[in-house]
PDB file of N, CA and C in Angstrom:
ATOM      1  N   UNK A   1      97.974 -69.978 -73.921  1.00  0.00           N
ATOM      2  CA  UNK A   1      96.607 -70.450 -74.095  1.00  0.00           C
ATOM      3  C   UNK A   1      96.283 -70.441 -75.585  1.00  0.00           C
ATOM      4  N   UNK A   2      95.710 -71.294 -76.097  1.00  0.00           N
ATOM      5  CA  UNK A   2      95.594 -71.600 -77.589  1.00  0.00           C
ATOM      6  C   UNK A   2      94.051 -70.855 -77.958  1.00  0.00           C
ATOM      7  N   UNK A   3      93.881 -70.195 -78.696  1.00  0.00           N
ATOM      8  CA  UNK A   3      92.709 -69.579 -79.375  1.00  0.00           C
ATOM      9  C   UNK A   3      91.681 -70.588 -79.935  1.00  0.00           C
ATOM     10  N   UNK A   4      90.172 -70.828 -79.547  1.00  0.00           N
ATOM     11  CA  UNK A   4      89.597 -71.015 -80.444  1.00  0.00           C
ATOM     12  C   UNK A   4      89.906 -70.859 -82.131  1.00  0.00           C
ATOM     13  N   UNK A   5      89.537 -71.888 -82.289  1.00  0.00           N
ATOM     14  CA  UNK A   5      89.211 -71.708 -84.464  1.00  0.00           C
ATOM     15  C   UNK A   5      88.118 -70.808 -84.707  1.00  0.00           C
ATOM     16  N   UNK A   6      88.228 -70.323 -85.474  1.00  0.00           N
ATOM     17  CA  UNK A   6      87.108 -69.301 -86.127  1.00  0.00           C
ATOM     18  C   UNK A   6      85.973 -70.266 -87.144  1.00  0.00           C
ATOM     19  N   UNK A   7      85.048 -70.022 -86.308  1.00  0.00           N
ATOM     20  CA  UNK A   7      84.449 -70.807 -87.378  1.00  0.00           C
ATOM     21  C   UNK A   7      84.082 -70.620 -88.730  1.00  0.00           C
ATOM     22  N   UNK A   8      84.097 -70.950 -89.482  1.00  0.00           N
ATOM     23  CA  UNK A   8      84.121 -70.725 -91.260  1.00  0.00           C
ATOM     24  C   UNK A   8      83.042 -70.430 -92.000  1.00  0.00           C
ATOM     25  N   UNK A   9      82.639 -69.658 -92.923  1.00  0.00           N
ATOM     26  CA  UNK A   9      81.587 -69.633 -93.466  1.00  0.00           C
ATOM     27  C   UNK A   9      81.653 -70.185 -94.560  1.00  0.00           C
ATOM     28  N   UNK A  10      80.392 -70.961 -95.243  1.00  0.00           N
ATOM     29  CA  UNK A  10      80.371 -72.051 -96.229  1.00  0.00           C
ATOM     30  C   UNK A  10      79.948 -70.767 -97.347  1.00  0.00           C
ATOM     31  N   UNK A  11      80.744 -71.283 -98.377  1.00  0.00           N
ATOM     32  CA  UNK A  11      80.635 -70.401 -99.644  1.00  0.00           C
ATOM     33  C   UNK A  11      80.921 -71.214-100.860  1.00  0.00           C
ATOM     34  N   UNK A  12      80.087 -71.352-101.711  1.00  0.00           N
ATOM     35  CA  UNK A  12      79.629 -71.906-103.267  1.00  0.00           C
ATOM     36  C   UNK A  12      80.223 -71.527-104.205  1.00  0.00           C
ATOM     37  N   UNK A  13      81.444 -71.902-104.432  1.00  0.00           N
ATOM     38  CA  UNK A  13      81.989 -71.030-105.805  1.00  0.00           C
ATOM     39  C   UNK A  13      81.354 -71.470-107.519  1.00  0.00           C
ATOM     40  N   UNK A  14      81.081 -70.940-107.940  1.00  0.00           N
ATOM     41  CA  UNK A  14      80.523 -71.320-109.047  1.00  0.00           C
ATOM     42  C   UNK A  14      81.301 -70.742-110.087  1.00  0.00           C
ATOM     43  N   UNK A  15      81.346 -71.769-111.448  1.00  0.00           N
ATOM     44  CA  UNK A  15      82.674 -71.543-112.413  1.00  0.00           C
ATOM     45  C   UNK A  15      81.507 -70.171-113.294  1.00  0.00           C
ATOM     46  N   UNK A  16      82.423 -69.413-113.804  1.00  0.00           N
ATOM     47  CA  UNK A  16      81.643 -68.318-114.782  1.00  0.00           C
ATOM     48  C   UNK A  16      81.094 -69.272-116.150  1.00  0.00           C
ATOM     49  N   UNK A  17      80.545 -69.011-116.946  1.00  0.00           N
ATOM     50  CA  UNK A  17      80.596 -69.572-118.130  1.00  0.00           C
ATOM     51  C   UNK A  17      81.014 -68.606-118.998  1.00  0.00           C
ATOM     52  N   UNK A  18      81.214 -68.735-120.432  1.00  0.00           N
ATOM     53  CA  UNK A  18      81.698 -68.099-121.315  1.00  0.00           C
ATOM     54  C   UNK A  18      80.404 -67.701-122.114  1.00  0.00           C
ATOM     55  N   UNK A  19      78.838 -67.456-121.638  1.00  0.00           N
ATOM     56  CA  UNK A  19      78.581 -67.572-122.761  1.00  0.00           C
ATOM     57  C   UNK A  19      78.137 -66.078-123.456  1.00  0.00           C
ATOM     58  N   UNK A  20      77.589 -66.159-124.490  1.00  0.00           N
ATOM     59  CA  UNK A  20      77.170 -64.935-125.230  1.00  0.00           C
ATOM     60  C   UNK A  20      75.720 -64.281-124.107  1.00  0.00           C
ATOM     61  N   UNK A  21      76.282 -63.169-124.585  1.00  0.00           N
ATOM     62  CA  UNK A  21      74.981 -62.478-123.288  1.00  0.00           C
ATOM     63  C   UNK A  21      73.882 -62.242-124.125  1.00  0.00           C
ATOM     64  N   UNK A  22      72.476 -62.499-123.766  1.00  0.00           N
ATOM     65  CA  UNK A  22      71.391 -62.414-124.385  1.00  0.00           C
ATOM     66  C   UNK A  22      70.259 -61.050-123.747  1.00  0.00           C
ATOM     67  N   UNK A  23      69.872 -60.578-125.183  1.00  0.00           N
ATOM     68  CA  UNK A  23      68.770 -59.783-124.746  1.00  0.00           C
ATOM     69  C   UNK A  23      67.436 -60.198-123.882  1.00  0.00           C
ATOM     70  N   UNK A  24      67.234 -59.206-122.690  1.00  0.00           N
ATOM     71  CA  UNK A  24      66.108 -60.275-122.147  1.00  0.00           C
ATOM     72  C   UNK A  24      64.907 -58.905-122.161  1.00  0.00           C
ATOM     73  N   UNK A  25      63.664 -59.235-122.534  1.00  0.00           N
ATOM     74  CA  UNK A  25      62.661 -58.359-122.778  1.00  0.00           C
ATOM     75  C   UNK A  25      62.449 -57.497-121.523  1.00  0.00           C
ATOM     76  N   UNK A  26      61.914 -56.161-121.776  1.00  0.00           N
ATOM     77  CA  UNK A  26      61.353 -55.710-120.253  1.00  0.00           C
ATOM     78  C   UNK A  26      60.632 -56.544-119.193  1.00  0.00           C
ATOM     79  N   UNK A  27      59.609 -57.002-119.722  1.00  0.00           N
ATOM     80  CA  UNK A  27      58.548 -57.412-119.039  1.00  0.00           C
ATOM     81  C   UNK A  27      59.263 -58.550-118.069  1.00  0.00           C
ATOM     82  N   UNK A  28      60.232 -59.030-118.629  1.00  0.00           N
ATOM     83  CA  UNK A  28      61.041 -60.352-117.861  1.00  0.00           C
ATOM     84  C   UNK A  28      61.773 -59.838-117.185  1.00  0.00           C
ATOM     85  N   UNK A  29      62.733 -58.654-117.751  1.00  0.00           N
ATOM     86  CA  UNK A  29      63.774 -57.911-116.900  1.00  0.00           C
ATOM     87  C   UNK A  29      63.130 -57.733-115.464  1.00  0.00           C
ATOM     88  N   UNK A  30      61.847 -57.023-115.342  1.00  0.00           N
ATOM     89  CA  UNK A  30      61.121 -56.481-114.120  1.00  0.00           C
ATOM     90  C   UNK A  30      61.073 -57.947-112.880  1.00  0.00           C
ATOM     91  N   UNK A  31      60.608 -59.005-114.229  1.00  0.00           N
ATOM     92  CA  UNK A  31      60.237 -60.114-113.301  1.00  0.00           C
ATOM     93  C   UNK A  31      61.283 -60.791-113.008  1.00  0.00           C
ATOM     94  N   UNK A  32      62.217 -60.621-113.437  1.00  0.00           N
ATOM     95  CA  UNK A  32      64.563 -61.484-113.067  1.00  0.00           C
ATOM     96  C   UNK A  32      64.506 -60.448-111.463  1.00  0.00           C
ATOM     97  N   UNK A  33      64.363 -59.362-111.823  1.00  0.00           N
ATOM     98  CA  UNK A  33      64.735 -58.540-110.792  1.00  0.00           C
ATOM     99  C   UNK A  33      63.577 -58.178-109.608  1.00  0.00           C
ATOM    100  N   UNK A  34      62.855 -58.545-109.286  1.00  0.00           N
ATOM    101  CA  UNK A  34      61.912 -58.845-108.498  1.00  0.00           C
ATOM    102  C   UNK A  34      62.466 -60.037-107.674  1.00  0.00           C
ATOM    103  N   UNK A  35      62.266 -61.390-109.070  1.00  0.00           N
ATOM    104  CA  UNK A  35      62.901 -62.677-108.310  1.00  0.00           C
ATOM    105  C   UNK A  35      64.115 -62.938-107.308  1.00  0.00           C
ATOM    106  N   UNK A  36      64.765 -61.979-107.900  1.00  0.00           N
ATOM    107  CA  UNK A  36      66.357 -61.556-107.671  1.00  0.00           C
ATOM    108  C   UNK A  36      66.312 -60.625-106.329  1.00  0.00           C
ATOM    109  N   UNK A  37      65.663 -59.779-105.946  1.00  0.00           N
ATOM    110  CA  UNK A  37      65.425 -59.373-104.777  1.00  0.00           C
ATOM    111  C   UNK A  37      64.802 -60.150-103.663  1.00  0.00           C
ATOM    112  N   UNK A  38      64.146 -60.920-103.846  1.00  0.00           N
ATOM    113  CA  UNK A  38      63.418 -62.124-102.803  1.00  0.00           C
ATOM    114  C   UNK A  38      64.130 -63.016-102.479  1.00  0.00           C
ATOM    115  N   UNK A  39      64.949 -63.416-103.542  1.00  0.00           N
ATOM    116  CA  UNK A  39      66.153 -64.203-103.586  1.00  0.00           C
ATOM    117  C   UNK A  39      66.595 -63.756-102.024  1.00  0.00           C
ATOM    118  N   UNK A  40      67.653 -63.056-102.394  1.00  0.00           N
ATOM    119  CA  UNK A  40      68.498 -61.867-101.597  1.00  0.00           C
ATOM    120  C   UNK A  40      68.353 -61.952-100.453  1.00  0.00           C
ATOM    121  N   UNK A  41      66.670 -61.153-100.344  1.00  0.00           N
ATOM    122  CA  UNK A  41      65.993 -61.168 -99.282  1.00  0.00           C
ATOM    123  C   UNK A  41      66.308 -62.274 -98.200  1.00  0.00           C
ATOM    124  N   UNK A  42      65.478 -63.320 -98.884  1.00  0.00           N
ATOM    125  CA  UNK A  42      65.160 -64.915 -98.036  1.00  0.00           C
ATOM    126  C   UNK A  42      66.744 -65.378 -97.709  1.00  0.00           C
ATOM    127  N   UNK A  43      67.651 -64.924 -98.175  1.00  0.00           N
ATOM    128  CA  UNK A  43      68.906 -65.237 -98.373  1.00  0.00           C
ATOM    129  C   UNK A  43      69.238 -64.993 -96.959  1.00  0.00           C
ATOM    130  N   UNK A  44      69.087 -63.375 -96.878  1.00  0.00           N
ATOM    131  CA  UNK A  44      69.410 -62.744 -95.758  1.00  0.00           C
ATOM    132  C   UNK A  44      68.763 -62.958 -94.129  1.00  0.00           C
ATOM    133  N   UNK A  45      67.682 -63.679 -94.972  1.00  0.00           N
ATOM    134  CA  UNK A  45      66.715 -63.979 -93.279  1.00  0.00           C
ATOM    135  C   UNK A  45      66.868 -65.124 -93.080  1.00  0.00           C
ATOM    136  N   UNK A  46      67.524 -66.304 -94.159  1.00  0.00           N
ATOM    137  CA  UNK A  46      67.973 -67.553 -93.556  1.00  0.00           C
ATOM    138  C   UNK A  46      68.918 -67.146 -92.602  1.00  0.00           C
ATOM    139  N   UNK A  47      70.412 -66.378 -93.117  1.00  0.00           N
ATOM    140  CA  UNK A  47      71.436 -66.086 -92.475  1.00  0.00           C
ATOM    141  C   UNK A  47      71.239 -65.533 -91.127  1.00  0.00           C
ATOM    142  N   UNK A  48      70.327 -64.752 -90.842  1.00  0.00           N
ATOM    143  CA  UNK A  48      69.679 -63.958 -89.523  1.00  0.00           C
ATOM    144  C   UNK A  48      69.938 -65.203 -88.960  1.00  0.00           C
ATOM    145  N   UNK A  49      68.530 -65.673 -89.139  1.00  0.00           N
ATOM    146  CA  UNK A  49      68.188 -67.484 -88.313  1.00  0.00           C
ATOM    147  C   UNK A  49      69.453 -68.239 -87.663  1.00  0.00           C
ATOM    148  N   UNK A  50      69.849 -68.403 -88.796  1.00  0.00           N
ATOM    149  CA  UNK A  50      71.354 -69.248 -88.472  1.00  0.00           C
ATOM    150  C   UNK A  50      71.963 -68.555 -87.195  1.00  0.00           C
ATOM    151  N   UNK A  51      72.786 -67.563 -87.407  1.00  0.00           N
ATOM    152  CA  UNK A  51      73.254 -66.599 -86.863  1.00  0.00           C
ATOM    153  C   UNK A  51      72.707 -66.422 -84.899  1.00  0.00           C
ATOM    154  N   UNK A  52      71.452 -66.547 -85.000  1.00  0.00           N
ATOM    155  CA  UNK A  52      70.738 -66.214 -83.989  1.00  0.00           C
ATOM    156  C   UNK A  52      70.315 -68.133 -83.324  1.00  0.00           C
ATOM    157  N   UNK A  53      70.467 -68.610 -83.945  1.00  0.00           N
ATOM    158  CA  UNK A  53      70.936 -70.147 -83.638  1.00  0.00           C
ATOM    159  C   UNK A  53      72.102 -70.429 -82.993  1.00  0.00           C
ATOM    160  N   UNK A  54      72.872 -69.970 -83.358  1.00  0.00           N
ATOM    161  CA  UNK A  54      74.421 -70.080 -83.007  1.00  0.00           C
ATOM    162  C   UNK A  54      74.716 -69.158 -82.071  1.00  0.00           C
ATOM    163  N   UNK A  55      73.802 -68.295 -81.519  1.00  0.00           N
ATOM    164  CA  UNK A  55      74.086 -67.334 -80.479  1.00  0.00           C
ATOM    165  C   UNK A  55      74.979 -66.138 -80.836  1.00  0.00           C
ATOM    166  N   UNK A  56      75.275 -66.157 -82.065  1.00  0.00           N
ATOM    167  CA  UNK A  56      75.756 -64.764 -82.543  1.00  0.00           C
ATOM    168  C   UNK A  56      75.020 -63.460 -83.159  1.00  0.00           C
ATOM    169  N   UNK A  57      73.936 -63.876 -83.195  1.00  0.00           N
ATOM    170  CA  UNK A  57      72.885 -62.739 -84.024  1.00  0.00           C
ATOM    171  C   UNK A  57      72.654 -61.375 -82.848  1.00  0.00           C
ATOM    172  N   UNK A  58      73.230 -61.585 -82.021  1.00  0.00           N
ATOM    173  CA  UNK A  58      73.096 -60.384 -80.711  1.00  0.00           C
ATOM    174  C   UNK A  58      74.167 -59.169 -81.067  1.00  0.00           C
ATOM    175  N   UNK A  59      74.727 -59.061 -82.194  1.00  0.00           N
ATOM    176  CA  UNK A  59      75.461 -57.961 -82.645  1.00  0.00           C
ATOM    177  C   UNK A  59      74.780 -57.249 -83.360  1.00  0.00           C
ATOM    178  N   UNK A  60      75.091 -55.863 -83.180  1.00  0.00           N
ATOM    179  CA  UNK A  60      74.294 -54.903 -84.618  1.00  0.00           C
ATOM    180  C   UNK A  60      75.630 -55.271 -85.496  1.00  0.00           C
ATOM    181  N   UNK A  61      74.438 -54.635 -86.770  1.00  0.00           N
ATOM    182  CA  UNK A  61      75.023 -54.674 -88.218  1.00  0.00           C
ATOM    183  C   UNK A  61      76.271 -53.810 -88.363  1.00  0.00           C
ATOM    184  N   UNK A  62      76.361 -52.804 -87.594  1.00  0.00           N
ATOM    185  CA  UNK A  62      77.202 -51.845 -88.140  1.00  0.00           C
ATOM    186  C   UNK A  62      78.807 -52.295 -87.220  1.00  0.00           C
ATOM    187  N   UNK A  63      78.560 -53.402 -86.596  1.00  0.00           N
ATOM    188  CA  UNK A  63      79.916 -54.250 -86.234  1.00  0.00           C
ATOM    189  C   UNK A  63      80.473 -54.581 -87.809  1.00  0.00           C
ATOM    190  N   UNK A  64      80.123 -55.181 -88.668  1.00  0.00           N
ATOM    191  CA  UNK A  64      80.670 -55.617 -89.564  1.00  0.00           C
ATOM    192  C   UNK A  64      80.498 -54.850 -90.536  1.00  0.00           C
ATOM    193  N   UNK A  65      80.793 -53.440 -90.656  1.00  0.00           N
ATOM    194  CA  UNK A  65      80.644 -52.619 -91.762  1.00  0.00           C
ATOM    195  C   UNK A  65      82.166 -52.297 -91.693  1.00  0.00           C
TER     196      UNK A  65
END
């Protein structure tokens, strides 16, 4: 009997750049990393969605730890 395919997860590779790293002020640092957590966040609750679309979101988390 032949196995289902696994279905694949889509992933974005993005090239590094080379460039010089720049100082970024506090006040911005707070606000990169704020942004950067919501990011994340919304990231993670699209993936839920999906997940629970596809009828796989019925696993706990600690399956894939």
């Amino acid at each position: 009997m032949k196995r289902p395919a696994k279905q694949l997860d889509t992933q974005m590779n993005l090239p590094l750049l080379s460039a010089p790293a720049t100082a970024v002020p506090d006040h911005k640092q707070k606000e990169l990393a704020l942004t950067l957590m919501e990011l994340l966040i919304n990231a993670a609750r699209a993936n839920n969605l999906m997940l629970s679309a596809n009828g796989g979101g019925d696993e706990s988390p600690e399956a894939h730890r």
